[in-house]
N, C-alpha and C. Protein backbone atom coordinates (compact mmCIF):
# COMPACT_ATOMS: atom_id res chain seq x y z
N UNK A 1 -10.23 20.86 -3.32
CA UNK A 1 -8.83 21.01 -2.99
C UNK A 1 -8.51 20.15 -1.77
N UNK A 2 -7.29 19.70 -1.51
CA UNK A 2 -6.61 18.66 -0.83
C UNK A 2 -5.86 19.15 0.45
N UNK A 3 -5.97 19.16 1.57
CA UNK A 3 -5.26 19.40 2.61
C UNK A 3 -4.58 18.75 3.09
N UNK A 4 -2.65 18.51 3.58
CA UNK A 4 -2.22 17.51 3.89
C UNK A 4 -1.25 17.74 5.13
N UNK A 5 -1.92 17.10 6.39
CA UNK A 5 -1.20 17.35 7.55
C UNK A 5 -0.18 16.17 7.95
N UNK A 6 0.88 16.30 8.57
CA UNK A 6 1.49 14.98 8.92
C UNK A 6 2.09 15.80 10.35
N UNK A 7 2.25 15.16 11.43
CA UNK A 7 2.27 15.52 12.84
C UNK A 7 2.70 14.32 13.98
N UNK A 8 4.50 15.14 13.96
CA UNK A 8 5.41 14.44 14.94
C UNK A 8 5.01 14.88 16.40
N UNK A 9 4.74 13.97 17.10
CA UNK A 9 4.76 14.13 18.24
C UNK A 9 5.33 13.09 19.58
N UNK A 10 6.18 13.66 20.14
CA UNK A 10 6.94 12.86 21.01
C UNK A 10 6.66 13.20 22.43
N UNK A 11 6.92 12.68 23.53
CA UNK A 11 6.57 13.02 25.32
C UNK A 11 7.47 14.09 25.26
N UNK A 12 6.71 15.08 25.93
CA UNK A 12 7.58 16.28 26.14
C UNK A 12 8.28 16.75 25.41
N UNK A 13 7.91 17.03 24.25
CA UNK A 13 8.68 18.39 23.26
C UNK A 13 7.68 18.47 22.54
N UNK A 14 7.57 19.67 22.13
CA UNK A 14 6.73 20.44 21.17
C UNK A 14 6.34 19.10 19.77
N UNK A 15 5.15 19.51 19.23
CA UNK A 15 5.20 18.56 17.81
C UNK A 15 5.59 19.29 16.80
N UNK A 16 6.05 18.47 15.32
CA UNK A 16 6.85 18.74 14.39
C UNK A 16 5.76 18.29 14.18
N UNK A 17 5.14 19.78 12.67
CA UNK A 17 3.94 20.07 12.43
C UNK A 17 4.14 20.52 10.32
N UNK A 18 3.81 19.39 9.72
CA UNK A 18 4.58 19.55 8.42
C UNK A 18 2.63 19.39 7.87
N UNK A 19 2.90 20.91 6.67
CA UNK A 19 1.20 20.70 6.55
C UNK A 19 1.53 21.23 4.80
N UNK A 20 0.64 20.77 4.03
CA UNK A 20 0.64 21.44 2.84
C UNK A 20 -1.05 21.41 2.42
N UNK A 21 -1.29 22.89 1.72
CA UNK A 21 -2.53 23.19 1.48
C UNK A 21 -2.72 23.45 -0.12
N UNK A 22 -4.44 23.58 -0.46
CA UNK A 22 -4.71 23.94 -1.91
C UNK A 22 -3.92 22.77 -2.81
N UNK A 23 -3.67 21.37 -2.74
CA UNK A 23 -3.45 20.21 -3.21
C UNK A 23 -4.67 20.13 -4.53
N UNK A 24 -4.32 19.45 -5.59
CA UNK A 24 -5.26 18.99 -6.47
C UNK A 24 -5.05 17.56 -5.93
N UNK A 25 -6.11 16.54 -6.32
CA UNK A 25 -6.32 15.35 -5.97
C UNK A 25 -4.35 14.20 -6.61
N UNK A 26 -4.45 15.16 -7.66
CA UNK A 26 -3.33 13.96 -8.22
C UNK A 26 -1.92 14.37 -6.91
N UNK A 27 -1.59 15.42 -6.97
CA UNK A 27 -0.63 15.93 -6.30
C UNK A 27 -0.95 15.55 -4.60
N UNK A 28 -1.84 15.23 -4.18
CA UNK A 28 -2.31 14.38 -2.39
C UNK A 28 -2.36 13.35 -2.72
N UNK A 29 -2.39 12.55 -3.80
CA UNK A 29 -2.36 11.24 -3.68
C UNK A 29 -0.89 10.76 -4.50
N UNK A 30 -1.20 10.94 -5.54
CA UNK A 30 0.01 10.88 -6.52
C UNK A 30 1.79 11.23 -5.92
N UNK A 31 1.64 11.60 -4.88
CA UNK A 31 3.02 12.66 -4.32
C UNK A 31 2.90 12.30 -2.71
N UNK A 32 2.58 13.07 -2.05
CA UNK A 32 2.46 12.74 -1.19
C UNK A 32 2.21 11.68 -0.16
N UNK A 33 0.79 10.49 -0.77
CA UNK A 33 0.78 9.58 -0.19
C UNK A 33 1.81 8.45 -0.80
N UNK A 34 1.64 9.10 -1.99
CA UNK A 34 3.28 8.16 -2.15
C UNK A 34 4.57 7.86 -1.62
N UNK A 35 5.21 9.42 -1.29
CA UNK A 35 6.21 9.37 -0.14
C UNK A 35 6.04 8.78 1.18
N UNK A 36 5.04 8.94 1.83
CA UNK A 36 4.25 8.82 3.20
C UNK A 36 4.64 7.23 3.16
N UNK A 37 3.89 6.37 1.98
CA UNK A 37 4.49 5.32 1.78
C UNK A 37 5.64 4.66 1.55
N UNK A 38 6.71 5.35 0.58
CA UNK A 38 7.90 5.06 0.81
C UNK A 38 8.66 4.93 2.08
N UNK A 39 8.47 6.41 3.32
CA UNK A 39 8.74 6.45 4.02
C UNK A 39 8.56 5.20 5.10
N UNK A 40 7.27 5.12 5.13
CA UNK A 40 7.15 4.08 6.01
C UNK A 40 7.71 2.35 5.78
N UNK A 41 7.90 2.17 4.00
CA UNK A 41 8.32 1.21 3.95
C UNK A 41 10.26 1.08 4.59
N UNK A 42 10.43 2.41 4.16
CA UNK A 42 11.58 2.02 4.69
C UNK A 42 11.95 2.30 6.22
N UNK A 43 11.29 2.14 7.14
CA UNK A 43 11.24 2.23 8.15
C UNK A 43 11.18 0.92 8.56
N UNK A 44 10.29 0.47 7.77
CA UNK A 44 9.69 -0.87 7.92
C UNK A 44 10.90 -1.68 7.80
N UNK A 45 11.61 -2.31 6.77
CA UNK A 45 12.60 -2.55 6.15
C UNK A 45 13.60 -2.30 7.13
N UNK A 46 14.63 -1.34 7.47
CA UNK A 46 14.89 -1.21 8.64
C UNK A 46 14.55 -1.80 9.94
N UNK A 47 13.99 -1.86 10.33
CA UNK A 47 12.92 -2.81 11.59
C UNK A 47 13.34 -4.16 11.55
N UNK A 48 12.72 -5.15 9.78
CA UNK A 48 13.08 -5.79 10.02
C UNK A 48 14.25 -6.48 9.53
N UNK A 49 15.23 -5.33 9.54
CA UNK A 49 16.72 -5.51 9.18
C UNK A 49 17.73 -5.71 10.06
N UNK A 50 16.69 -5.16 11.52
CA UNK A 50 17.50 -5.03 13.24
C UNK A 50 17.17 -6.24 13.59
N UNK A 51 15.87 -6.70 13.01
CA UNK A 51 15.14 -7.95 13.74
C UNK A 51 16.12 -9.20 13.31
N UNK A 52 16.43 -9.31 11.73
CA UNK A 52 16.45 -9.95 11.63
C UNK A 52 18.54 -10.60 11.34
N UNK A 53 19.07 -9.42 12.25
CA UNK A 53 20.64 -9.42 11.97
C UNK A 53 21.19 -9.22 11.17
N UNK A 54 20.35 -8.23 10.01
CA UNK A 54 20.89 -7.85 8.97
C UNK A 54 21.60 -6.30 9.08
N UNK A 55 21.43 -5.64 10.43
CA UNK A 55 21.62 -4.42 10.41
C UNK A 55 21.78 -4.43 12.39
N UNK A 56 22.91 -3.32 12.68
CA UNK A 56 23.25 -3.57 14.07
C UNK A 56 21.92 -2.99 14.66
N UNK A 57 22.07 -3.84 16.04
CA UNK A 57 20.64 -3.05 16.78
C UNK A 57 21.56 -1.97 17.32
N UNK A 58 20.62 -1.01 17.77
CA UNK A 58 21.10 0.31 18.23
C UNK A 58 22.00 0.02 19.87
N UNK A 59 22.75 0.50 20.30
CA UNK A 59 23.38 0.02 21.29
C UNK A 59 22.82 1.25 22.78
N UNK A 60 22.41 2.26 22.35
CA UNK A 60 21.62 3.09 23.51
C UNK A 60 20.13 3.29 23.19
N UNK A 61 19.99 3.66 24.23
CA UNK A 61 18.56 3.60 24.64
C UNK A 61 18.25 5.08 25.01
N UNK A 62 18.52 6.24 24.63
CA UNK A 62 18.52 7.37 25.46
C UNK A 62 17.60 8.14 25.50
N UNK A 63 16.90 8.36 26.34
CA UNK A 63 15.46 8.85 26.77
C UNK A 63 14.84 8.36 26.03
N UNK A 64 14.02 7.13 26.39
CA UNK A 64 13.26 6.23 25.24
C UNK A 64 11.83 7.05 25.68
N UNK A 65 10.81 7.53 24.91
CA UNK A 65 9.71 8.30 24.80
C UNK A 65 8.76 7.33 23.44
N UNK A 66 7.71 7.97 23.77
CA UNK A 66 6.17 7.50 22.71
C UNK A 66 6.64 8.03 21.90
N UNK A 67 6.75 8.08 20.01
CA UNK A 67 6.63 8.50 19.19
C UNK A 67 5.36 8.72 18.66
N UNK A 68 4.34 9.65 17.92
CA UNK A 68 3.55 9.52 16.77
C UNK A 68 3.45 10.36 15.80
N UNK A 69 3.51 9.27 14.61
CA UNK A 69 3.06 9.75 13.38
C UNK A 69 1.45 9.88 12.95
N UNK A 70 1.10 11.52 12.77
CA UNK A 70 -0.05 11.26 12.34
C UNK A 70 -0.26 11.85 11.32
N UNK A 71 -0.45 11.48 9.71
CA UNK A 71 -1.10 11.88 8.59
C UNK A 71 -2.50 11.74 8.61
N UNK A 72 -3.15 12.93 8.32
CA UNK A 72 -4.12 13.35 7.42
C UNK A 72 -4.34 13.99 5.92
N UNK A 73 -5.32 13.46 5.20
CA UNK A 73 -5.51 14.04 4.28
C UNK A 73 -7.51 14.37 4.11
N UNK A 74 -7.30 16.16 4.02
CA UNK A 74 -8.46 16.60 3.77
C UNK A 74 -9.04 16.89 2.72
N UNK A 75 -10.53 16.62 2.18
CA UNK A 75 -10.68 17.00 0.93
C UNK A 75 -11.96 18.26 0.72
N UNK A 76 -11.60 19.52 0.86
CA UNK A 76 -13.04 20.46 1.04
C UNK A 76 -13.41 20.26 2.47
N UNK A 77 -12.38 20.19 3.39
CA UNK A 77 -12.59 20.41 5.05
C UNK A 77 -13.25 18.74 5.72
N UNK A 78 -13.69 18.21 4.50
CA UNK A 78 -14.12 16.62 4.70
C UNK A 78 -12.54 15.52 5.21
N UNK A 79 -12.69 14.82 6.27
CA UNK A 79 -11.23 14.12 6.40
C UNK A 79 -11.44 12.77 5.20
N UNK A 80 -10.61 12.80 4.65
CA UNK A 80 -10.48 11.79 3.37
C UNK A 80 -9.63 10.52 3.80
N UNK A 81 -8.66 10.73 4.77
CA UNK A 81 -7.77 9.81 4.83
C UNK A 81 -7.23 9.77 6.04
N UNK A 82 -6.58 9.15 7.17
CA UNK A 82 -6.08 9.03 7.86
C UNK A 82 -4.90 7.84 8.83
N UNK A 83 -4.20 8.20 9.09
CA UNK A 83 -2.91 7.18 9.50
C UNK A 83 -2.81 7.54 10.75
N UNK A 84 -2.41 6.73 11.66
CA UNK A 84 -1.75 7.04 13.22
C UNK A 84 -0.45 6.01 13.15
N UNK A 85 0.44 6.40 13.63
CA UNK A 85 1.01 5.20 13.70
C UNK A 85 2.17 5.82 14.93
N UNK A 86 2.63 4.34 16.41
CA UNK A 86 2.53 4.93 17.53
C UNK A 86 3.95 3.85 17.86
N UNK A 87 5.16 4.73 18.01
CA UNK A 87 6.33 4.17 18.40
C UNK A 87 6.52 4.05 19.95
N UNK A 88 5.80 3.08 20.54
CA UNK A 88 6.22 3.30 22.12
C UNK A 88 8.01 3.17 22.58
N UNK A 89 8.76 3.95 23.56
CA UNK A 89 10.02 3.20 24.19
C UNK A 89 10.87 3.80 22.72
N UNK A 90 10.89 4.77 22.05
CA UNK A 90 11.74 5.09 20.88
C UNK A 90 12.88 5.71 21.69
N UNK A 91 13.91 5.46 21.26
CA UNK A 91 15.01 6.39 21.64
C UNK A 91 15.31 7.47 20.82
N UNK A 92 16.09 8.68 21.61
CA UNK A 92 16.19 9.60 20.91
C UNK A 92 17.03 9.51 19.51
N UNK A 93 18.05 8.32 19.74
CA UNK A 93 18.92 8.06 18.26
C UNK A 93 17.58 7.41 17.31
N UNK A 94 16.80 6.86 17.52
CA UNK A 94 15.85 6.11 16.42
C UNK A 94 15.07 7.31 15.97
N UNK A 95 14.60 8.36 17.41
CA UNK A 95 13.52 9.32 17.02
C UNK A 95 14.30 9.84 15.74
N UNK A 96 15.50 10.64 15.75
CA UNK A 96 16.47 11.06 14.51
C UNK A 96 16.60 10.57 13.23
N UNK A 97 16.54 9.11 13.40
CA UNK A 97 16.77 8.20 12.26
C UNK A 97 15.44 8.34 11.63
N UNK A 98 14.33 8.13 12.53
CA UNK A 98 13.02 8.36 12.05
C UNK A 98 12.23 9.87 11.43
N UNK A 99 13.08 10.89 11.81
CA UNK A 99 12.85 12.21 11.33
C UNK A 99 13.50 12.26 10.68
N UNK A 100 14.08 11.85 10.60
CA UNK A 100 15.82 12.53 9.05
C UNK A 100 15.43 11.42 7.81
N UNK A 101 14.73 10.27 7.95
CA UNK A 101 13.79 9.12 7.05
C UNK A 101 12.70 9.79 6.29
N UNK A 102 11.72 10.29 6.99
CA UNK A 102 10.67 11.16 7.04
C UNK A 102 11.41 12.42 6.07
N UNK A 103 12.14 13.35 6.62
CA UNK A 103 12.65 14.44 5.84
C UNK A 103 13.22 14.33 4.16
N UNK A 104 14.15 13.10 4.51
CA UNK A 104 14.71 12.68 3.15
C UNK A 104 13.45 12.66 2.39
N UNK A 105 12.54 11.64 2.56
CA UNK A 105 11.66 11.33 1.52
C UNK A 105 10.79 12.81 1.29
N UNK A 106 10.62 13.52 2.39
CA UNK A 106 9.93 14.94 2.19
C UNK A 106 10.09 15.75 0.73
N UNK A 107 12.07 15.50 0.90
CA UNK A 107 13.01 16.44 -0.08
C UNK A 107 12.60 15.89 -1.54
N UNK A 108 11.90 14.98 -1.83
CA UNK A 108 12.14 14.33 -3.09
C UNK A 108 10.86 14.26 -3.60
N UNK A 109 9.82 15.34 -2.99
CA UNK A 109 8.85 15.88 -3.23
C UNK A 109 8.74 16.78 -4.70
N UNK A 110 7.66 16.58 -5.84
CA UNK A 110 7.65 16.69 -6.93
C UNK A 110 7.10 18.86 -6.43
N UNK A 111 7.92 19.81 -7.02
CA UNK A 111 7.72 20.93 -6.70
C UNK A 111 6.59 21.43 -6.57
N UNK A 112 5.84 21.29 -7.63
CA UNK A 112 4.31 21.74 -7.39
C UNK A 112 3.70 21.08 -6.01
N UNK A 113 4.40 20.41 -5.41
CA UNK A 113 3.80 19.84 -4.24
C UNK A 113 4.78 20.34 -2.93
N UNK A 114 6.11 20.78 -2.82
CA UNK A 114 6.73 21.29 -2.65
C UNK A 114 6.36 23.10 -1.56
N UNK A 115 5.88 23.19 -3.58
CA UNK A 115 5.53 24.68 -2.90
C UNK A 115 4.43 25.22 -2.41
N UNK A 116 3.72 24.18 -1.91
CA UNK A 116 2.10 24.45 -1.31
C UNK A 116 2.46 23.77 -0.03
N UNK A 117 3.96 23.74 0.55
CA UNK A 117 3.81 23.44 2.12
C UNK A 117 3.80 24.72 2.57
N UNK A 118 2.95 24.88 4.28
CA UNK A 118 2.74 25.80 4.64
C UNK A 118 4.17 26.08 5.43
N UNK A 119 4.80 27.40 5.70
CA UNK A 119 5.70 27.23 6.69
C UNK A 119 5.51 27.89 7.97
N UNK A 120 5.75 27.40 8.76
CA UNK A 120 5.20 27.51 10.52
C UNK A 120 6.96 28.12 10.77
């Protein structure tokens, strides 16, 4: 069975702690790292949509803080997989854009995968 942690953490506030347990292999890979991927592409995409004048850059800066994203995926308590990925100088409007990105793609989660998140 498949364990799947993903873990917001920003300077000074608590982390946003999104975990789902008892996964079969298709449903942690098939679902999940799939979204994980979507997500990040469109983050990505975004990025370089600011970079490249295709999309306004953000005009504040307000309490710019470290972001991190960290996914894991466990298989039988063994770590199978792992991601870090580390937003230095984020502002709180991007941190939002970047959680409400993250959430969307969450929502469009196939149910059986759905209903094996834990809730905290």
């Amino acid at each position: 069975m498949f364990n799947v942690n993903a873990t917001f953490t920003v300077e000074g506030k608590a982390p946003v702690v999104h975990e789902w347990a008892g996964l079969e292999k298709v449903h942690a890979v098939d679902h999940l790292e799939k979204k994980l991927n979507d997500f990040m592409q469109k983050m990505n995409g975004l990025a370089s949509s600011i970079i490249h004048g295709k999309a306004p850059k953000p005009t504040t800066r307000t309490n710019p803080a470290t972001l991190v994203l960290d996914c894991s995926v466990w298989e039988d308590g063994n770590l199978w997989a792992r991601a870090t990925y580390t937003y230095p100088n984020m502002s709180e409007e991007m941190q939002a854009v970047f959680i409400g990105t993250f959430d969307g793609e969450m929502a469009k989660l196939d149910h059986s995968v759905k209903d094996k998140k834990a809730h905290k």
